[in-house]
N, C-alpha and C. Protein backbone atom coordinates (compact mmCIF):
# COMPACT_ATOMS: atom_id res chain seq x y z
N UNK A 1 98.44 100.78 109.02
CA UNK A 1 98.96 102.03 108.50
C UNK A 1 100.44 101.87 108.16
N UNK A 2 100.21 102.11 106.84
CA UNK A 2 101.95 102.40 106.43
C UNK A 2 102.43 102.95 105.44
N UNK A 3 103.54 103.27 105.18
CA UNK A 3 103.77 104.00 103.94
C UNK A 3 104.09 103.29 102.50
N UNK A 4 103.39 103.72 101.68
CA UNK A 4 103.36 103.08 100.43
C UNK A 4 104.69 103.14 99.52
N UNK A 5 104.50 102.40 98.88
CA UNK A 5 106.44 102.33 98.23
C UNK A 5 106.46 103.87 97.05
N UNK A 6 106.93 104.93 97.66
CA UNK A 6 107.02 105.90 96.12
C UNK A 6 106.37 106.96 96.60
N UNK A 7 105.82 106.87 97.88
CA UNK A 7 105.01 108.09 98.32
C UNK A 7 105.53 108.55 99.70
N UNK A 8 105.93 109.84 99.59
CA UNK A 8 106.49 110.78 100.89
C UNK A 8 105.24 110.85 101.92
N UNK A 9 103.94 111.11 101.67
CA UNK A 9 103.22 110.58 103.07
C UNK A 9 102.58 109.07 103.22
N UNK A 10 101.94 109.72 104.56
CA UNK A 10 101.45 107.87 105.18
C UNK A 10 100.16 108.36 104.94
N UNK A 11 99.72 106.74 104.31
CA UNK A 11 98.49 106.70 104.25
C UNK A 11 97.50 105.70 104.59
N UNK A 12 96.44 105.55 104.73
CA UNK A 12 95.72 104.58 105.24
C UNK A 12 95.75 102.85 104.30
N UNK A 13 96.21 102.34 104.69
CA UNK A 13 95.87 101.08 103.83
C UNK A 13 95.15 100.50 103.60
N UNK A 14 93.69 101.06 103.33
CA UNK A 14 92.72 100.67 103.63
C UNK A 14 91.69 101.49 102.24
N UNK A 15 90.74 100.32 101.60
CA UNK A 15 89.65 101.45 101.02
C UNK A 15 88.15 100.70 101.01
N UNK A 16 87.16 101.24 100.38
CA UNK A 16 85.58 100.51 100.32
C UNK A 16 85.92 100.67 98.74
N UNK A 17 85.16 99.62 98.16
CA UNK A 17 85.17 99.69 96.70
C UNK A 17 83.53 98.29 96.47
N UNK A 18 83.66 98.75 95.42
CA UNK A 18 82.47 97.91 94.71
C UNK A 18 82.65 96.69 93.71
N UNK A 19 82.33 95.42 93.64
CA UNK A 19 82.65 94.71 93.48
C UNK A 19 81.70 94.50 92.02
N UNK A 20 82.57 94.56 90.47
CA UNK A 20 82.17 94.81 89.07
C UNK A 20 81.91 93.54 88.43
N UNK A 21 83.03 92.68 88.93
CA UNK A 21 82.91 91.01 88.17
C UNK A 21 83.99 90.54 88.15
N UNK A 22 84.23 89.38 87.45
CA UNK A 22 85.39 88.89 86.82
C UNK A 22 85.61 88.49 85.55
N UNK A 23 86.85 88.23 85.14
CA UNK A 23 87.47 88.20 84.08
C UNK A 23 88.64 87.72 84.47
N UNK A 24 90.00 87.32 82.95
CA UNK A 24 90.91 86.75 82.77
C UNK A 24 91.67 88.07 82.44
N UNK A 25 93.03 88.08 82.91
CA UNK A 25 94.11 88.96 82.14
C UNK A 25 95.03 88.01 81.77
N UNK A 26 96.15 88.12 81.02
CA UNK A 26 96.92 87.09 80.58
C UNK A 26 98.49 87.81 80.85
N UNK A 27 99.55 86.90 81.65
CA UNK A 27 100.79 87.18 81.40
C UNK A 27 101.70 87.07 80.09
N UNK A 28 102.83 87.18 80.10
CA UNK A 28 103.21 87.38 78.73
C UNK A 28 103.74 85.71 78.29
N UNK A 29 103.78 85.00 79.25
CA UNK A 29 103.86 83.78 78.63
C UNK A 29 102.56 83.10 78.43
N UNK A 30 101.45 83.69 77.91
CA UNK A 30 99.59 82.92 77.65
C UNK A 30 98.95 82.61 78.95
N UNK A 31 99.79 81.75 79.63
CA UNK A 31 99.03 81.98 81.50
C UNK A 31 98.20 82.60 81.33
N UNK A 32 96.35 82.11 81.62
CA UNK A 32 95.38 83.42 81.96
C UNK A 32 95.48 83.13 83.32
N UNK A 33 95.18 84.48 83.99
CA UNK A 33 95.23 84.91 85.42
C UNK A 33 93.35 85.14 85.83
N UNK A 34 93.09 84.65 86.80
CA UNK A 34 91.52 84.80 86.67
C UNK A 34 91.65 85.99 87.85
N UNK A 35 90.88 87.37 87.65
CA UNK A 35 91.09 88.03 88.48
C UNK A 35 89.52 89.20 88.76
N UNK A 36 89.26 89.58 89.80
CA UNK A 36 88.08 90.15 90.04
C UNK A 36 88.56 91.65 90.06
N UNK A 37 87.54 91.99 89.50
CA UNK A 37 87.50 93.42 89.07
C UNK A 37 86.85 94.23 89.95
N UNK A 38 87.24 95.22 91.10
CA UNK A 38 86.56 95.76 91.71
C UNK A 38 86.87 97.78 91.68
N UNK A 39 85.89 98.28 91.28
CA UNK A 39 85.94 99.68 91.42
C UNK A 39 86.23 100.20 92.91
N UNK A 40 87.17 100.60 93.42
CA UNK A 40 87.79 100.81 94.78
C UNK A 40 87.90 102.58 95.10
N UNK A 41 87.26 103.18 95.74
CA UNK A 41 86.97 104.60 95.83
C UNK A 41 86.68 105.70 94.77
N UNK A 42 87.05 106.73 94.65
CA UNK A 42 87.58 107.76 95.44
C UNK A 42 86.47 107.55 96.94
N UNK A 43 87.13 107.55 98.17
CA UNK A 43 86.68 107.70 99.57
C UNK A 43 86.86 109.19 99.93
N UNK A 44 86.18 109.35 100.68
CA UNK A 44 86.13 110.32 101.80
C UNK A 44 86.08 110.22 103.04
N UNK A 45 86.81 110.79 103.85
CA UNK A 45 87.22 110.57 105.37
C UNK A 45 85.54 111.90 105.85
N UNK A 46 85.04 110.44 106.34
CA UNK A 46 83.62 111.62 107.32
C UNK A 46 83.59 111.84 108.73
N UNK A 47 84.54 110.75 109.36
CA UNK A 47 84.69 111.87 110.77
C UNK A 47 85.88 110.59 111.19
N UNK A 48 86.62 111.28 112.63
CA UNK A 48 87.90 110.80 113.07
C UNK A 48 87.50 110.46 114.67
N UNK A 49 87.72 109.21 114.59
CA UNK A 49 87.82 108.97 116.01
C UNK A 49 89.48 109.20 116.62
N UNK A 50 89.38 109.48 117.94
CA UNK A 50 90.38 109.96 118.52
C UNK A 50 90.48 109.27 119.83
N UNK A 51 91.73 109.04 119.80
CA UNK A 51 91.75 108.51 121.34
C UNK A 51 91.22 108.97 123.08
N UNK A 52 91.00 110.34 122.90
CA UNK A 52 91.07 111.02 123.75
C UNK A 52 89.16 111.05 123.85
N UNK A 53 88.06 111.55 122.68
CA UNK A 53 87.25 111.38 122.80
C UNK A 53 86.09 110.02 122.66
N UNK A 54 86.88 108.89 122.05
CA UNK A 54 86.20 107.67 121.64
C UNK A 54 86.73 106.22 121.97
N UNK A 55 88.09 106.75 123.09
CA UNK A 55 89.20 105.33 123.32
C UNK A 55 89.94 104.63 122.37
N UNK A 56 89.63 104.78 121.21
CA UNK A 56 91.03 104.84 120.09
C UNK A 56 90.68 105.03 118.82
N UNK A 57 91.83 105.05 118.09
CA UNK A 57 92.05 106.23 116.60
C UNK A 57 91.85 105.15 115.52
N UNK A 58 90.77 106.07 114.88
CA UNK A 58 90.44 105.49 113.41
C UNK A 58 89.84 106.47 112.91
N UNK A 59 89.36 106.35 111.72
CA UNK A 59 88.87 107.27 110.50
C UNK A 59 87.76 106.00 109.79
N UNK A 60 86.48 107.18 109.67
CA UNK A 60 85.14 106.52 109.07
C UNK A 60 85.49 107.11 107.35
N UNK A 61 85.47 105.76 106.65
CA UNK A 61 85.31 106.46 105.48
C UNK A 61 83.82 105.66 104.25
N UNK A 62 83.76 107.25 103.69
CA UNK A 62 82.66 106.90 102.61
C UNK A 62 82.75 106.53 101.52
N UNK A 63 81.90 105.54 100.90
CA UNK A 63 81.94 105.77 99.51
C UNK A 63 80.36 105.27 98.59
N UNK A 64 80.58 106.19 97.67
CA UNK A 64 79.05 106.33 96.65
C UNK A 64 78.48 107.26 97.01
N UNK A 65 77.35 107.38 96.85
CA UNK A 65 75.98 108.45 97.19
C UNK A 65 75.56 107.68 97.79
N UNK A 66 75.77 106.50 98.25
CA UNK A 66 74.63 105.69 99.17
C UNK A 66 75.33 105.41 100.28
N UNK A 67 76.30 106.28 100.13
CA UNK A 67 77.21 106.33 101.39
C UNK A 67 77.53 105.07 102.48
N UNK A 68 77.88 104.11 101.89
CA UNK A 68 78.46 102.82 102.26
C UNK A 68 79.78 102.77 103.40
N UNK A 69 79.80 102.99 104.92
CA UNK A 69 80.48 103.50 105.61
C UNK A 69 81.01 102.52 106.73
N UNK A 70 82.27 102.97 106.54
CA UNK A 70 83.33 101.59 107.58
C UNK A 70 84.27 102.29 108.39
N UNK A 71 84.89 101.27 109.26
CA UNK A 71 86.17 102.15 109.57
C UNK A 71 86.89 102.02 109.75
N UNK A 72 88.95 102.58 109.91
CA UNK A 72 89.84 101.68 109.69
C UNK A 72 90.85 102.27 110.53
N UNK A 73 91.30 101.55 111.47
CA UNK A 73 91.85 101.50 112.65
C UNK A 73 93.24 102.75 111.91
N UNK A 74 93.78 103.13 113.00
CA UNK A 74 95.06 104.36 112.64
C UNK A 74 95.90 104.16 114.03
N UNK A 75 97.22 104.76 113.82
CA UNK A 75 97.72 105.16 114.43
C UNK A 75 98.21 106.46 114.50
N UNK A 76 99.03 106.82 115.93
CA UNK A 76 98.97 108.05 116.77
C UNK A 76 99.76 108.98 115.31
N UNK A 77 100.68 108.12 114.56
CA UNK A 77 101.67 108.54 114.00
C UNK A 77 101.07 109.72 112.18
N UNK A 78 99.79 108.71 112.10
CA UNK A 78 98.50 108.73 110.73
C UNK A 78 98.17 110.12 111.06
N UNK A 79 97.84 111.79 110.07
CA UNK A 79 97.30 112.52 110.20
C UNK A 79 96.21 112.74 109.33
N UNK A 80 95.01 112.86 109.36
CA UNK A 80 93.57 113.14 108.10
C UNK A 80 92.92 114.23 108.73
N UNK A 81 92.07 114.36 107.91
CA UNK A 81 91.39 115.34 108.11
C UNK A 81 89.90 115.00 107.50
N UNK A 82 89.13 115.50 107.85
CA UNK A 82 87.60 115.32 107.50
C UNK A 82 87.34 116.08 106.05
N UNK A 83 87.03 115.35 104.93
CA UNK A 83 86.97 115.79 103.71
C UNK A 83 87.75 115.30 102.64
N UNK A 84 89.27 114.37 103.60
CA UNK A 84 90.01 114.38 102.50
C UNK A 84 89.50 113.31 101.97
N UNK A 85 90.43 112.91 100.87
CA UNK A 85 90.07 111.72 99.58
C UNK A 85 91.05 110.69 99.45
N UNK A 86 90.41 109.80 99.66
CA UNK A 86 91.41 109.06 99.68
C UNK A 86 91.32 107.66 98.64
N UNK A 87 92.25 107.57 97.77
CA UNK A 87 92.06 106.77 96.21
C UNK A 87 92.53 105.72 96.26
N UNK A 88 92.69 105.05 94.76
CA UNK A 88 93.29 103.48 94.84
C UNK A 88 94.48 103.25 95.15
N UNK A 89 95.06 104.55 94.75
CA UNK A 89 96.77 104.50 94.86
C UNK A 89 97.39 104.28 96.29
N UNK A 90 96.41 103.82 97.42
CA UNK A 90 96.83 103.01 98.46
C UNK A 90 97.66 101.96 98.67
N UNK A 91 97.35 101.49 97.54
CA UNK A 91 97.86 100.22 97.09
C UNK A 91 99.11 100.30 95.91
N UNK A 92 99.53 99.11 96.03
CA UNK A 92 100.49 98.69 94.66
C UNK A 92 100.40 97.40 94.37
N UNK A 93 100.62 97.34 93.10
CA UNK A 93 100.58 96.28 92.20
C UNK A 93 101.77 95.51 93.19
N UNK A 94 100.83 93.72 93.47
CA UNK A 94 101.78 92.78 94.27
C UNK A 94 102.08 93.19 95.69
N UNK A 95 100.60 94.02 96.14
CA UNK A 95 100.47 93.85 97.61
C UNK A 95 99.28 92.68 97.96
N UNK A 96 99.27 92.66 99.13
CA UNK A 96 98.34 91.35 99.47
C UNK A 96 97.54 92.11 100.13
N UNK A 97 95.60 91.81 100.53
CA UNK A 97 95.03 92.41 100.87
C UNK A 97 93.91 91.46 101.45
N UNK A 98 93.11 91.55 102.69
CA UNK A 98 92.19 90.93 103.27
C UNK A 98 90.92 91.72 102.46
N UNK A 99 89.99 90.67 102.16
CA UNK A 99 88.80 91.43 101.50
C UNK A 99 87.43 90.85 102.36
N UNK A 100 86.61 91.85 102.64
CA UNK A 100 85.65 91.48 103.48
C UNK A 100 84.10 92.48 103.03
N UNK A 101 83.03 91.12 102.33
CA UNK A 101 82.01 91.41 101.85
C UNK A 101 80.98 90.43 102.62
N UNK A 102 79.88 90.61 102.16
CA UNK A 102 78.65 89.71 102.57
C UNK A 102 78.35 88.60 101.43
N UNK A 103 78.37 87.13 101.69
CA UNK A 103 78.65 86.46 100.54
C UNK A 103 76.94 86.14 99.91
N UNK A 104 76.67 85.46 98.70
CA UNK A 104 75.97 85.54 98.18
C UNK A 104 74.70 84.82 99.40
N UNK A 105 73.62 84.87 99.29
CA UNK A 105 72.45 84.24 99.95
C UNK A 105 72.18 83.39 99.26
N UNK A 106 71.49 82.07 99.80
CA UNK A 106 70.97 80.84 98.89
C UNK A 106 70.00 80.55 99.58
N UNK A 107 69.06 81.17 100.72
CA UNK A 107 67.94 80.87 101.15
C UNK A 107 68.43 79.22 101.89
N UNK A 108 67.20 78.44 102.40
CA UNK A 108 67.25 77.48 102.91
C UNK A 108 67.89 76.22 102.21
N UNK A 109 68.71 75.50 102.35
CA UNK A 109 69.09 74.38 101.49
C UNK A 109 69.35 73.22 102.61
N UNK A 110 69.16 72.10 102.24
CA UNK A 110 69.22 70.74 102.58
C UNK A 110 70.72 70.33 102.65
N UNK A 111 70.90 69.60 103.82
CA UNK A 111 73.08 69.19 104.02
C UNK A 111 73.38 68.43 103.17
N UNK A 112 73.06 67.96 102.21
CA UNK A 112 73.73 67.79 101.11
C UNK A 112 74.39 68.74 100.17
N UNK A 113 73.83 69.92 99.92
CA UNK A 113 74.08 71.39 99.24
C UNK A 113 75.16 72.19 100.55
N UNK A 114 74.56 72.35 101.66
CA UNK A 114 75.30 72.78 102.98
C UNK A 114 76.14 72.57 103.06
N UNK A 115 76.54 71.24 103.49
CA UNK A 115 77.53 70.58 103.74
C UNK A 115 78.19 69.52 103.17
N UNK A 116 77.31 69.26 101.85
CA UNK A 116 78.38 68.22 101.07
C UNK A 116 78.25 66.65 101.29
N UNK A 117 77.29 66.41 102.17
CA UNK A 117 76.58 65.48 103.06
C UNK A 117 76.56 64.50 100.95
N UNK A 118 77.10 63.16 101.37
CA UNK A 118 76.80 61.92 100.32
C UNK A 118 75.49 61.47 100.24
N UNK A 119 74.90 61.57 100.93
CA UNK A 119 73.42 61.44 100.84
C UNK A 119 73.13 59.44 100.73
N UNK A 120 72.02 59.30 100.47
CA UNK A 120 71.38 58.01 101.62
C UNK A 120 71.61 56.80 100.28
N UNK A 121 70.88 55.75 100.22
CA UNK A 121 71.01 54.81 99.36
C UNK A 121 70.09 55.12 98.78
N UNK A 122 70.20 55.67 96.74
CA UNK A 122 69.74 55.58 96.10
C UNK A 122 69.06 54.33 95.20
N UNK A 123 69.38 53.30 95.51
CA UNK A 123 68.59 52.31 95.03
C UNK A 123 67.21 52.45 94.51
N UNK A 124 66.71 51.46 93.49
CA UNK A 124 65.42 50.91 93.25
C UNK A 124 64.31 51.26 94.10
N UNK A 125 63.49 51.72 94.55
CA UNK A 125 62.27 51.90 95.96
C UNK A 125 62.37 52.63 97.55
N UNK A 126 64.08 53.45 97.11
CA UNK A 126 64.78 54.17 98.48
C UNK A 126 63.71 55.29 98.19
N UNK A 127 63.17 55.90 99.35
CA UNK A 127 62.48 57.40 99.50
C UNK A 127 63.32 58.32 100.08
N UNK A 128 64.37 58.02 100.56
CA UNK A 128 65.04 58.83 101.66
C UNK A 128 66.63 59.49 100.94
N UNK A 129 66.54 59.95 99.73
CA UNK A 129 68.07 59.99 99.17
C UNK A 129 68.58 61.20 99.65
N UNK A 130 67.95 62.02 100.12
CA UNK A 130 68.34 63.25 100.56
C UNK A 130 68.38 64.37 101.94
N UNK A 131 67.96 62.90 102.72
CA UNK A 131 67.06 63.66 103.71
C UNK A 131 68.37 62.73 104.81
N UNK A 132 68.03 63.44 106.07
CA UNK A 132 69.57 63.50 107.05
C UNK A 132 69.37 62.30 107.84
N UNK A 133 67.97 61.81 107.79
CA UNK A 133 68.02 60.51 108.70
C UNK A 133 68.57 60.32 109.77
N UNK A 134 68.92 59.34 111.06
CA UNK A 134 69.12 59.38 112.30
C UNK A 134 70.48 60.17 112.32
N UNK A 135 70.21 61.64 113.87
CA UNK A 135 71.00 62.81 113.99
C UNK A 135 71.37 62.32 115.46
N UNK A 136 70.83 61.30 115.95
CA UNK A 136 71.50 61.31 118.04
C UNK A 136 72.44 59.95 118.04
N UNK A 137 72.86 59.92 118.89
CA UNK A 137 73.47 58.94 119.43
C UNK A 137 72.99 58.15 120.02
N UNK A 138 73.73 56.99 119.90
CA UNK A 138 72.75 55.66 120.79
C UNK A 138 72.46 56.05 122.00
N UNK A 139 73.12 54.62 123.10
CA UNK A 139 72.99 54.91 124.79
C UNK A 139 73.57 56.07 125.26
N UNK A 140 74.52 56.60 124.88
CA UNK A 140 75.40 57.30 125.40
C UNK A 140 75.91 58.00 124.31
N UNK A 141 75.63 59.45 124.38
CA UNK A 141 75.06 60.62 125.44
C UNK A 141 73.71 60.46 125.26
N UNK A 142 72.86 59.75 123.99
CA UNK A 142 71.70 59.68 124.26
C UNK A 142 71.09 61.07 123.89
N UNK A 143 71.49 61.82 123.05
CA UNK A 143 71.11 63.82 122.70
C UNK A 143 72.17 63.66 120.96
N UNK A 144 71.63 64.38 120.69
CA UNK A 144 72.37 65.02 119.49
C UNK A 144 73.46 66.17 119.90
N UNK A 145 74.09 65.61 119.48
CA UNK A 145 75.62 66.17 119.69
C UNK A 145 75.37 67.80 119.34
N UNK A 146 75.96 69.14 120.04
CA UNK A 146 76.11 70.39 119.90
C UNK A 146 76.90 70.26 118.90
N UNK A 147 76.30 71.50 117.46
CA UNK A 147 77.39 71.54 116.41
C UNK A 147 76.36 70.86 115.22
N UNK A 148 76.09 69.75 115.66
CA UNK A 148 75.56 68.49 114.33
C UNK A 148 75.11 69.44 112.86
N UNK A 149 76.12 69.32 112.02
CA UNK A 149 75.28 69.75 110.68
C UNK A 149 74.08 69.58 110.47
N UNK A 150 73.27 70.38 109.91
CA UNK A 150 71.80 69.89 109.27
C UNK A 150 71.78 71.24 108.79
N UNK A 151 70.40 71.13 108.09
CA UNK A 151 69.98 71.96 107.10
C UNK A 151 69.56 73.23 107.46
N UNK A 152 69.60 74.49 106.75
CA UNK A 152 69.42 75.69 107.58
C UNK A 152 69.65 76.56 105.96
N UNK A 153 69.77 77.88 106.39
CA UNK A 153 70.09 78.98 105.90
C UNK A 153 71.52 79.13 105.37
N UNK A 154 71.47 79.26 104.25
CA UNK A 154 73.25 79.25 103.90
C UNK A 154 73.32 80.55 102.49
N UNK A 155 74.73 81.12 102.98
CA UNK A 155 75.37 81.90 102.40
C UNK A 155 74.66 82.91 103.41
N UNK A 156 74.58 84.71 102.51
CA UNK A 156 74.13 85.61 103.57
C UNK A 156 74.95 86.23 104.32
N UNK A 157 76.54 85.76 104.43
CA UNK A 157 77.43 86.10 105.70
C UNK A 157 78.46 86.49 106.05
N UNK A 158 78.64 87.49 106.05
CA UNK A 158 80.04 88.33 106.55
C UNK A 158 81.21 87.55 106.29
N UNK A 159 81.90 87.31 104.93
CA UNK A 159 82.78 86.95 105.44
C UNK A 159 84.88 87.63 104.67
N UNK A 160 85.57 87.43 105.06
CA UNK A 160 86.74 87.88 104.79
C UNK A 160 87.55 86.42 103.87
N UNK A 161 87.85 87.17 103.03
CA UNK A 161 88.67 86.17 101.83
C UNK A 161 90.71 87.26 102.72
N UNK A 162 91.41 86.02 102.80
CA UNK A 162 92.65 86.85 102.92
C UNK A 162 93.49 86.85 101.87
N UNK A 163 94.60 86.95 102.34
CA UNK A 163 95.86 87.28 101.63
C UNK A 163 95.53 86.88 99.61
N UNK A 164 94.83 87.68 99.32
CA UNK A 164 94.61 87.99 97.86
C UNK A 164 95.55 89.01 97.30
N UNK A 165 95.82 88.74 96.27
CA UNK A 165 97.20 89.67 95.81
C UNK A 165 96.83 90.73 94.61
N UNK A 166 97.34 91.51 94.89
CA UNK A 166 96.93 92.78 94.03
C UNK A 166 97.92 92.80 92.31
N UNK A 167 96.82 92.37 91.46
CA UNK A 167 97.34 92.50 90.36
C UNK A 167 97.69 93.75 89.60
N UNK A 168 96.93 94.67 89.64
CA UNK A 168 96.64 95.25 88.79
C UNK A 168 95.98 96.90 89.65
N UNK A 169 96.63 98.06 89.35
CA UNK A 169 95.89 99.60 90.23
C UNK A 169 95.78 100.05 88.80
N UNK A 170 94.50 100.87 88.27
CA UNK A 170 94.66 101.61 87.55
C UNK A 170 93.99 103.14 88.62
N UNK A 171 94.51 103.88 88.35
CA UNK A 171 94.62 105.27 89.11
C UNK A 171 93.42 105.82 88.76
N UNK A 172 93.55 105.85 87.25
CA UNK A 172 92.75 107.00 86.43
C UNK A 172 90.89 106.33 86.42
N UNK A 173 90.84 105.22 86.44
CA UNK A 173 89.33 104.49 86.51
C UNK A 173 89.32 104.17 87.74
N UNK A 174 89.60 104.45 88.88
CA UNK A 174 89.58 103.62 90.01
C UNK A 174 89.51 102.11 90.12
N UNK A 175 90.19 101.28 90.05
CA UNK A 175 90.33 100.47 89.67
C UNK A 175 91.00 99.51 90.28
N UNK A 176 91.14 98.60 90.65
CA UNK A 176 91.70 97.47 91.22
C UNK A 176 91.32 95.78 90.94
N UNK A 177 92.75 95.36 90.52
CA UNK A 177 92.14 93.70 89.81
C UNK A 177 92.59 92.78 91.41
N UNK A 178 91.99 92.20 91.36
CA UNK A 178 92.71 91.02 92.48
C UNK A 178 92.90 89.56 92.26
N UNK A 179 94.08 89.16 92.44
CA UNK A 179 93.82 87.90 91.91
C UNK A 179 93.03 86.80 92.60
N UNK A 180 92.22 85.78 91.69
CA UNK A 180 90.99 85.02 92.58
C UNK A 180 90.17 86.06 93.07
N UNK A 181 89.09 84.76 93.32
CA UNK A 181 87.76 85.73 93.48
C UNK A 181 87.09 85.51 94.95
N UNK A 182 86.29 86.80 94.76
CA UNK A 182 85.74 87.54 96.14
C UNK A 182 84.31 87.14 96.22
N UNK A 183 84.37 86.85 97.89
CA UNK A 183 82.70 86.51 98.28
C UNK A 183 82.12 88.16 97.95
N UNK A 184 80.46 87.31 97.66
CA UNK A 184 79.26 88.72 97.13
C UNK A 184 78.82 88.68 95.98
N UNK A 185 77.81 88.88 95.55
CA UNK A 185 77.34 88.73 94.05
C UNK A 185 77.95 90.12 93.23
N UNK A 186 77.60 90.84 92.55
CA UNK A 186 78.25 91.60 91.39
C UNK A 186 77.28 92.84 91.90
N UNK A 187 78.37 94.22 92.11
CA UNK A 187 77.47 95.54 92.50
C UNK A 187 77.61 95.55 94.26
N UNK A 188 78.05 94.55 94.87
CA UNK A 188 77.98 93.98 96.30
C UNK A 188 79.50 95.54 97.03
N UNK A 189 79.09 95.72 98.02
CA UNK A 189 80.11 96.61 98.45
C UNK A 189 81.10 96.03 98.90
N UNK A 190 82.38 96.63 99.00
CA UNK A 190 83.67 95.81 99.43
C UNK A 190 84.31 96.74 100.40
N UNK A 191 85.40 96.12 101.88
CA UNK A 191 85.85 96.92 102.39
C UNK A 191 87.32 95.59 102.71
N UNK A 192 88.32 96.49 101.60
CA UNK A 192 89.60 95.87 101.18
C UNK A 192 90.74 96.77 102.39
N UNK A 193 91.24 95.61 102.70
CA UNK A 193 92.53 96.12 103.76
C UNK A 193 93.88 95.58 103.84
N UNK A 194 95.05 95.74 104.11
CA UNK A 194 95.95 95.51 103.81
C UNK A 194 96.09 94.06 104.96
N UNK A 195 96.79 93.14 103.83
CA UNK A 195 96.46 91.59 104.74
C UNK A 195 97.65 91.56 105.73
N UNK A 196 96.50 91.04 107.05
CA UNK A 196 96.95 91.14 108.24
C UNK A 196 98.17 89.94 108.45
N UNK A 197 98.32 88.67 107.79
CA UNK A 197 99.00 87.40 107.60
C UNK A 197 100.29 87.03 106.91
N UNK A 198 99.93 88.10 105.81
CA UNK A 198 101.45 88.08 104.67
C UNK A 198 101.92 89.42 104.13
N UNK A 199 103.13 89.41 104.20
CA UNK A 199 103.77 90.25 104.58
C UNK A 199 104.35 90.76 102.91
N UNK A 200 104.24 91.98 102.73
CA UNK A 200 103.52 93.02 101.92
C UNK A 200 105.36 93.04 100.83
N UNK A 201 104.65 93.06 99.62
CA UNK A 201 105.76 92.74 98.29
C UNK A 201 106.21 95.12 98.26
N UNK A 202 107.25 94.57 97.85
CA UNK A 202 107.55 96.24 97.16
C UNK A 202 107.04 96.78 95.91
N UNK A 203 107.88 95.20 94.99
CA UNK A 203 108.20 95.46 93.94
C UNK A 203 106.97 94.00 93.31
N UNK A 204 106.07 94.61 92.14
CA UNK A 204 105.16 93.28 91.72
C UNK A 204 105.78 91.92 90.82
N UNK A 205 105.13 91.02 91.39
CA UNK A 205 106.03 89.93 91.13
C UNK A 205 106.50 89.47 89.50
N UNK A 206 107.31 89.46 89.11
CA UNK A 206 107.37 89.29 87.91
C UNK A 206 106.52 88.36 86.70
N UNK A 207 106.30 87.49 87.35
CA UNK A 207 105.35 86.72 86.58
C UNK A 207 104.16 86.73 86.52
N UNK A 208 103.44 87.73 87.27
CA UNK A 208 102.43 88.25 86.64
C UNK A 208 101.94 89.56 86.19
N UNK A 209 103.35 89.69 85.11
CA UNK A 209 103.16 90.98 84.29
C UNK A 209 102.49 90.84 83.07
N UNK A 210 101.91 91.44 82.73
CA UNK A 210 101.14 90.95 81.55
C UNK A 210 101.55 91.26 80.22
C-alpha cells in the first residue's frame, strides 16, 4: 500500500486483470519494445478482512462476471469500503510490478522437453535417443538420488514473473502494457501487484517513450 504519484488518496497497489496478448510498441528512436497487453479491472472491493475479526487486514477484490477473486494485503493506515472500484490508475507508467498467473499446461513430456536433458547417442542402430536411461547410483548410496529430474507433468503452475515494468496505463480502455511477457495462455486471469524487490520509479523512464 502506497500512495500513487499525483493522487491525494492511498490506494491499493494492487489489481486482477486479464491477460489479451502481445505485441510491439516502438520508442521514438525505432527500438521495438515487446510488451503484453493485459486488460486490468475496473475491480470491486467484495468484502474486508479486518484485524480484529480475521487476524489481519486485506480487501477481496473482483473482477468480470465470472468473478475471478483474490486478495491484497492492507494496512491499518488503507481505508475501502465494500463496493468501491478500483481501476488501472493504480499504477503509473515506469512502475515495476510482480505478476502472478497459472502458466500454460503441456500435459506429460519426456526430460528432454522438461528439462533440456541432451539426450543419448544418436548414431546409426541407437534405440534409446530419448529416453533417461540409468537414474541410481552405483555402490554408494545405491537409491536414486531425492530431486532426480525425469519426466512428468509440465507447465500447469502457479507461477509469479517479477519486477516487470509498466509501460504503458491507458485509463479510458482499462488497459495496461508491460514490458516482456507473462506466464498463461491468452484470456488467462492475472493478479498484478506492486513488485516486492525493486523499488518503484516516479517519473517513466525516458527511453521508453514512444
Amino acid at each position: 500500500m502506497t500512495q500513487s504519484s499525483g493522487k491525494a488518496k492511498t490506494m491499493v497497489k494492487g489489481i486482477l486483470g486479464k491477460k489479451i496478448g502481445m505485441m510491439q510498441i516502438f520508442k521514438q528512436n525505432g527500438d521495438a519494445i515487446p510488451v503484453t497487453v493485459i486488460e486490468a479491472g475496473p475491480c470491486l472491493v467484495i468484502q474486508l478482512k479486518t484485524l480484529e475479526n480475521d487476524g489481519y487486514r486485506a480487501i477481496q477484490l473482483g473482477f468480470k462476471e465470472k468473478r475471478f477473486i483474490r486478495e491484497f494485503k492492507i494496512s491499518g493506515e488503507d481505508k475501502f469500503k465494500v463496493n468501491q472500484e478500483i481501476k488501472v490508475d493504480v499504477f503509473n507508467e515506469g512502475d515495476f510490478v510482480d505478476i502472478t498467473s497459472v502458466s500454460i499446461g503441456k500435459g506429460f513430456q519426456g526430460g528432454m522437453k522438461k528439462w533440456g536433458w541432451s539426450g543419448q547417442c544418436a548414431s546409426h542402430g541407437s534405440m534409446t535417443h530419448r529416453r533417461p536411461g540409468s537414474i541410481g547410483a552405483s555402490a554408494f548410496p545405491s537409491r536414486v538420488v531425492k530431486g532426480h529430474h525425469l519426466p512428468g507433468r509440465m507447465g500447469g503452475q502457479r507461477k509469479t514473473i517479477q519486477n516487470l515494468k509498466v509501460v504503458k496505463v491507458d485509463l479510458e480502455s482499462n488497459i495496461l502494457m508491460i514490458k516482456g511477457s507473462v506466464s498463461g495462455h491468452r484470456n488467462s486471469y492475472l493478479m498484478i501487484r506492486n513488485a516486492k524487490k525493486k523499488q518503484q520509479t516516479v517519473k517513466t523512464d525516458k527511453s521508453d517513450k514512444q
